[in-house]
Protein backbone atom coordinates (compact mmCIF):
# COMPACT_ATOMS: atom_id res chain seq x y z
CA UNK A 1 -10.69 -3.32 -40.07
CA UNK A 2 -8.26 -3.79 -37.48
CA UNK A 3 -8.87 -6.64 -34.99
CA UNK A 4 -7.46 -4.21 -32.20
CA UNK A 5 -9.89 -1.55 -30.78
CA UNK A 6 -8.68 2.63 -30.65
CA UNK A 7 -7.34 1.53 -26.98
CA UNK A 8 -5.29 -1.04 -28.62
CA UNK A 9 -4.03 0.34 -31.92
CA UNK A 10 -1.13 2.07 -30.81
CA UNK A 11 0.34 -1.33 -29.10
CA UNK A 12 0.77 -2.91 -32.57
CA UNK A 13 4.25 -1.66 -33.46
CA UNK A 14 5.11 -3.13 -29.86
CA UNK A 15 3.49 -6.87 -30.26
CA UNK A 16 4.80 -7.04 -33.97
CA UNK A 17 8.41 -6.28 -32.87
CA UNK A 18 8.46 -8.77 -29.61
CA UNK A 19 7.52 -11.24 -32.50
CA UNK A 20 10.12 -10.14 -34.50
CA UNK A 21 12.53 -10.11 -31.92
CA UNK A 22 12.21 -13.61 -31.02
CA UNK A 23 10.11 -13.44 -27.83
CA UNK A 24 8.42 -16.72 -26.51
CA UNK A 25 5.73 -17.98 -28.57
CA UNK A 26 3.59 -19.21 -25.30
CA UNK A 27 0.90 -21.33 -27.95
CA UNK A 28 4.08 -23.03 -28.86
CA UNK A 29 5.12 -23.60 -25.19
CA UNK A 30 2.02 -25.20 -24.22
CA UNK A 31 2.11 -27.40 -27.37
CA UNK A 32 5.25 -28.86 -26.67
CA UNK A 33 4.49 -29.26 -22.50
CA UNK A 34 5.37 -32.37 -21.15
CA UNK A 35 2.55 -34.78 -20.53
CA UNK A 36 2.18 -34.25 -16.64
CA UNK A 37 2.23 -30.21 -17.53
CA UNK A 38 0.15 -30.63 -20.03
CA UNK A 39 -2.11 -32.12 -18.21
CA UNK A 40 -2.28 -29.54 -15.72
CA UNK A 41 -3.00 -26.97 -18.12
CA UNK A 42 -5.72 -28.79 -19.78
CA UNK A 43 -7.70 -29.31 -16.27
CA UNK A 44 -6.83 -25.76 -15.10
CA UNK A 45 -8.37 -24.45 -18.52
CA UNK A 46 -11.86 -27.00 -17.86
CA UNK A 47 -11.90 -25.44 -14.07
CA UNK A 48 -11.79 -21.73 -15.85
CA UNK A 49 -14.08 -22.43 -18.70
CA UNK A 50 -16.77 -24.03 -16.13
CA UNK A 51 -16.49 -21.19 -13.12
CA UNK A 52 -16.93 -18.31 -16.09
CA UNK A 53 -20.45 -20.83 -17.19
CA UNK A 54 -21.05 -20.81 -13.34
CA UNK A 55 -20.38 -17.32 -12.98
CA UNK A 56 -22.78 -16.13 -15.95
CA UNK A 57 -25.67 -18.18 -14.89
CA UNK A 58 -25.40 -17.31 -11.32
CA UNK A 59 -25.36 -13.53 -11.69
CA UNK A 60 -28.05 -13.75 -14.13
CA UNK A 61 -30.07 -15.87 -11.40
CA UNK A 62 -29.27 -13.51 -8.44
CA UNK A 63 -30.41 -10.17 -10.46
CA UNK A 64 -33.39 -11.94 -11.39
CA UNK A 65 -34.07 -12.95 -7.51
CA UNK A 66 -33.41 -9.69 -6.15
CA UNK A 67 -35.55 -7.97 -8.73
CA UNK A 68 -38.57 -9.76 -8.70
CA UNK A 69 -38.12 -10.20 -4.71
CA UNK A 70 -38.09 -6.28 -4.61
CA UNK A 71 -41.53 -6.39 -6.79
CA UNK A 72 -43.22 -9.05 -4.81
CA UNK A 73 -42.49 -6.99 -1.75
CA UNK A 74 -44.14 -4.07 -2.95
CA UNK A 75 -47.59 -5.76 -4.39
CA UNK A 76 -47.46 -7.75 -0.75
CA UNK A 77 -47.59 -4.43 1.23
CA UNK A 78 -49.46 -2.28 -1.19
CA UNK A 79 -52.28 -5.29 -1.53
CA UNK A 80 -54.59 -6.22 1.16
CA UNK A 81 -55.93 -9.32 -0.27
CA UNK A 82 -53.52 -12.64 0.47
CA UNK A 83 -55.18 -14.27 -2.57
CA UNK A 84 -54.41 -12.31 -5.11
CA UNK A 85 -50.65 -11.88 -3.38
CA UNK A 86 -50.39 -15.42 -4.17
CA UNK A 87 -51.40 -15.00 -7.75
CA UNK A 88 -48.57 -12.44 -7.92
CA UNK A 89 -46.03 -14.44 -6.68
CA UNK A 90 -46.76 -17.43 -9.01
CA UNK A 91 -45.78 -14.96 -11.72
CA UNK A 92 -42.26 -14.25 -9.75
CA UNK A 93 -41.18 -18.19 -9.23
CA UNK A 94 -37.35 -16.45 -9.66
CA UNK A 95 -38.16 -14.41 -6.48
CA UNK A 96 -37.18 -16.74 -3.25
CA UNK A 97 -39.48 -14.09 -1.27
CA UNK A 98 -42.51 -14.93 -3.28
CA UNK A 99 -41.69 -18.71 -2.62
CA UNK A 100 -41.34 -18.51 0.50
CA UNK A 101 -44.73 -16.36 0.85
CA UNK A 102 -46.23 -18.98 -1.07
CA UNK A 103 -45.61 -22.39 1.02
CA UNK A 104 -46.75 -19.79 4.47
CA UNK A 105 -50.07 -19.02 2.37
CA UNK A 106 -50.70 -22.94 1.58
CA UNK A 107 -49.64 -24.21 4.66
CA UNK A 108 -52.53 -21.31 5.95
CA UNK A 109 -55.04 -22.29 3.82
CA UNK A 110 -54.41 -25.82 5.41
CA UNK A 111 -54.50 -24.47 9.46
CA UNK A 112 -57.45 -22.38 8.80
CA UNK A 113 -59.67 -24.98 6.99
CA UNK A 114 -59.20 -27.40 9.75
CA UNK A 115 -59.76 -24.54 12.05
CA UNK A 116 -63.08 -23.97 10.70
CA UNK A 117 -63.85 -27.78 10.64
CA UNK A 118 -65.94 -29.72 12.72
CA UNK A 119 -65.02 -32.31 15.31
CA UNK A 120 -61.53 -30.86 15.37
CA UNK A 121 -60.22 -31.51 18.72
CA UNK A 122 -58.55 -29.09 20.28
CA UNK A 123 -55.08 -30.78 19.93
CA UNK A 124 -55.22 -31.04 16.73
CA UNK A 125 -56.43 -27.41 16.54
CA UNK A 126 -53.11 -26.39 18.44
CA UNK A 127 -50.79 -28.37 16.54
CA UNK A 128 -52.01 -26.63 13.26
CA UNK A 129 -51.68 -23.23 14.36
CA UNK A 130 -49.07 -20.80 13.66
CA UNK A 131 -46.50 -22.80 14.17
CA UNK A 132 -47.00 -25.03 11.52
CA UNK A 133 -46.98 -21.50 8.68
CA UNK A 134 -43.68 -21.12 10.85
CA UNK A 135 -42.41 -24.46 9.76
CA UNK A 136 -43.42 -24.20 6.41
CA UNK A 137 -41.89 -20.70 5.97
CA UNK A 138 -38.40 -22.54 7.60
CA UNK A 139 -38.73 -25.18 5.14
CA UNK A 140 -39.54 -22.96 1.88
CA UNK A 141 -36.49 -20.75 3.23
CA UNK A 142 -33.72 -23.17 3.55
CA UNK A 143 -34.67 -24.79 0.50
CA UNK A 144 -34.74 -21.44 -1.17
CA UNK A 145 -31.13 -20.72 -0.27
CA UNK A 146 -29.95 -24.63 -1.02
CA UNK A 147 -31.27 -23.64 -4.31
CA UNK A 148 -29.46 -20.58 -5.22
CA UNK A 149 -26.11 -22.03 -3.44
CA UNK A 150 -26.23 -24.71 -6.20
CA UNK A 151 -22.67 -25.23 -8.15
CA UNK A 152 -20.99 -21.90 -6.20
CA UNK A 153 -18.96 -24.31 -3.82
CA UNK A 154 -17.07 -25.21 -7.25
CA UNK A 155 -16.26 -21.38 -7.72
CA UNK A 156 -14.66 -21.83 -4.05
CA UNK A 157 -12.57 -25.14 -4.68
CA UNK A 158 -11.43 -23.80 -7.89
CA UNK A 159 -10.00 -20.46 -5.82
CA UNK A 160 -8.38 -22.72 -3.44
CA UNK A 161 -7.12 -25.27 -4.99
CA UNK A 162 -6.19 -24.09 -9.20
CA UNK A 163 -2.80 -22.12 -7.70
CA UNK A 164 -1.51 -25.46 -6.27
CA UNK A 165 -2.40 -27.12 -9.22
CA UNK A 166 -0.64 -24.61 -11.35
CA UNK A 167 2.15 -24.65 -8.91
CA UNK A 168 2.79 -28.37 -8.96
CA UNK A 169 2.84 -27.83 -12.51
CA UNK A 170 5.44 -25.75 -12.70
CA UNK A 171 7.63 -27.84 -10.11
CA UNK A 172 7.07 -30.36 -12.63
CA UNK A 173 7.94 -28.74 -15.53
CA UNK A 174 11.50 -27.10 -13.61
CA UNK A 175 12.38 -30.42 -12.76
CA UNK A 176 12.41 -31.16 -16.24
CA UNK A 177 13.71 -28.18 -17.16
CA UNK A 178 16.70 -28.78 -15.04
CA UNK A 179 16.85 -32.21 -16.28
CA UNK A 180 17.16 -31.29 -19.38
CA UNK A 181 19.84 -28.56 -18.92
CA UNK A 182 21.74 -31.66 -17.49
CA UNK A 183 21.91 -33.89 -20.34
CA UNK A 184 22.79 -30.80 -22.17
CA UNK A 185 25.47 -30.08 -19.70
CA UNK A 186 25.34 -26.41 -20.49
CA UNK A 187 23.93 -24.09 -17.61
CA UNK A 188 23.95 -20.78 -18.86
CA UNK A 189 21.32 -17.81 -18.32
CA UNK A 190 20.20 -18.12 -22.18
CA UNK A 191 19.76 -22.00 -21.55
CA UNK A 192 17.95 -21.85 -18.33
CA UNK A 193 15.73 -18.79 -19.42
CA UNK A 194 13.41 -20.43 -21.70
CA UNK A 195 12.96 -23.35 -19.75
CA UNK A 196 11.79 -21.84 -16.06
CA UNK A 197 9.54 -19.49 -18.28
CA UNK A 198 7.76 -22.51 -19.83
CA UNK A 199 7.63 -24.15 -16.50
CA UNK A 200 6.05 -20.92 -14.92
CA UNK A 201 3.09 -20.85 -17.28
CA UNK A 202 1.39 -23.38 -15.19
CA UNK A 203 1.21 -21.07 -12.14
CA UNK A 204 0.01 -18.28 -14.67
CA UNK A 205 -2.69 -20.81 -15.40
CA UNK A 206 -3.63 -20.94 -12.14
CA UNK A 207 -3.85 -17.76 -11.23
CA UNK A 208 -5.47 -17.25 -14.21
CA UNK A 209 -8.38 -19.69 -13.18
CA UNK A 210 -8.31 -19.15 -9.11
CA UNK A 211 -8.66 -15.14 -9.19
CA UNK A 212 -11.99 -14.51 -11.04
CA UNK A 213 -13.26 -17.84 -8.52
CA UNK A 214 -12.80 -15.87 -5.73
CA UNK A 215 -14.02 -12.91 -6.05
CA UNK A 216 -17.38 -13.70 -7.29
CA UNK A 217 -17.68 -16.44 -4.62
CA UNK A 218 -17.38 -13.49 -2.18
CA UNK A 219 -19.91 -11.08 -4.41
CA UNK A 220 -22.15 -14.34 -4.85
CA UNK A 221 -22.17 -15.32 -0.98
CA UNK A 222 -22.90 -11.82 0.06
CA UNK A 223 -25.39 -11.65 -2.69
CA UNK A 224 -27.33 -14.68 -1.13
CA UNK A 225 -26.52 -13.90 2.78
CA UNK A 226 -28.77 -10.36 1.60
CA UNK A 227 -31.59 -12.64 0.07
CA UNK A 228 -31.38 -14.77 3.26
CA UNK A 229 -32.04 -11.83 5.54
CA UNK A 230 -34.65 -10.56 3.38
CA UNK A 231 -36.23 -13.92 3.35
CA UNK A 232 -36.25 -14.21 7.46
CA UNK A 233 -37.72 -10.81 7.76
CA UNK A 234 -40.16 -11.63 5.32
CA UNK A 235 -41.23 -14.62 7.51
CA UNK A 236 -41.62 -12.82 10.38
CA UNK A 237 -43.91 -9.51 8.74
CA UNK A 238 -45.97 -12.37 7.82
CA UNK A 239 -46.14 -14.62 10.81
CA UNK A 240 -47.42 -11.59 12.82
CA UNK A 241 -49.86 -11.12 9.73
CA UNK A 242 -51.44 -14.07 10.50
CA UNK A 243 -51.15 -14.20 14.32
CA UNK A 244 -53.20 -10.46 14.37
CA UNK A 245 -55.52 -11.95 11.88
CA UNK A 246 -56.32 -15.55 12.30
CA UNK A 247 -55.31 -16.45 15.79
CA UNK A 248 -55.84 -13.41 17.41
């Protein structure tokens, strides 16, 4: 069985004759990089190879969120009972909705009981009213959306900063390039060819690293900017909830 899929198959004749004809052998080229190139290659591969593991898990944990946030917001609006809302969102911990519903309900449970209390006075009675559920909804939120921006600022300083790393890479390796067509003290096209192209590999490297960065920083953002706005008007459906139906 060929290695090559249908797509694929009829490119063979094509990558078996470069070979043939002597094209650049870019595993040899990295292999015998200078030390400072090398180097450059070998951190702009570790940046790749950690935003792809940072990429996977994120998208996975996103889905998840928006999923089970869309099914916690449908048993929250088709139930009528907080209780047994709260027992659904303990089975949707992945949903930041359902966490956020569940620090409001706790920090209810809390203002009512005292409510119902005796020898409350009535300061203490106002300063565990609504606003408190409104604080702990704030609270639950922000620490929601710490949570799922966890480990995406790397995607961004990898899209920022791998294409000058790749570039001053391949500065590097032109200046030895050039160098080296010096000692030779023979500057023709076939001479200077194989050297830039070795040199240039860096900046392939980097692009190589800093593209797929960006874009799902940008689809992971917008991604959690949604969950954020779902999260804030999830607070406020349930803050008037509670002001209709325990501090009316």
């Amino acid at each position: 069985m060929s290695p090559f899929g249908p797509p694929f198959a009829a490119l063979r004749p094509v990558f078996g004759a470069a070979a043939r004809a002597g094209d650049l052998d870019y595993v040899e080229i990295i292999r015998n990089s200078g030390p400072v190139v090398m180097a450059v290659l070998l951190v702009l591969l570790a940046a790749s190879v950690v935003s792809w593991a940072i990429i996977f898990k994120k998208w996975l944990r996103l889905r998840q969120a928006q999923v089970q946030s869309l099914e916690f917001l449908d048993a929250f609006w088709q139930s009528r009972r907080l209780d047994s809302i709260y027992q659904k969102a303990e089975n949707l911990s992945a949903s930041p909705v359902s966490q956020v519903f569940r620090a409001g309900y706790v920090e209810l449970s809390k203002v009512t009981a005292k409510k119902g209390g005796e020898g409350e006075s009535p300061l203490v009675d106002q300063m565990g009213g609504i606003e408190n559920v409104e604080r702990a909804l704030k609270r639950a939120a922000m620490s929601e959306v710490t949570a799922l921006e966890a480990t995406i600022p790397f995607l961004g300083t990898t899209a920022s900063a791998a294409p000058f790393i790749g570039l001053f890479g391949t500065v590097w390796g032109i200046m030895r390039a050039f160098n080296d067509i010096y000692q030779m003290g023979n500057a023709n096209l076939a001479t200077v060819a194989k050297p830039i192209s070795e040199a240039l590999i860096a900046t392939a490297f980097g692009l190589f690293a800093a593209i797929p960065a960006v874009v799902f920083y940008n689809y992971f953002v917008s991604r959690i900017r949604v969950l954020d706005s779902e999260m804030t008007n999830f607070s406020n459906d349930f803050l008037n909830i509670v002001r209709r139906t325990f501090f009316a």
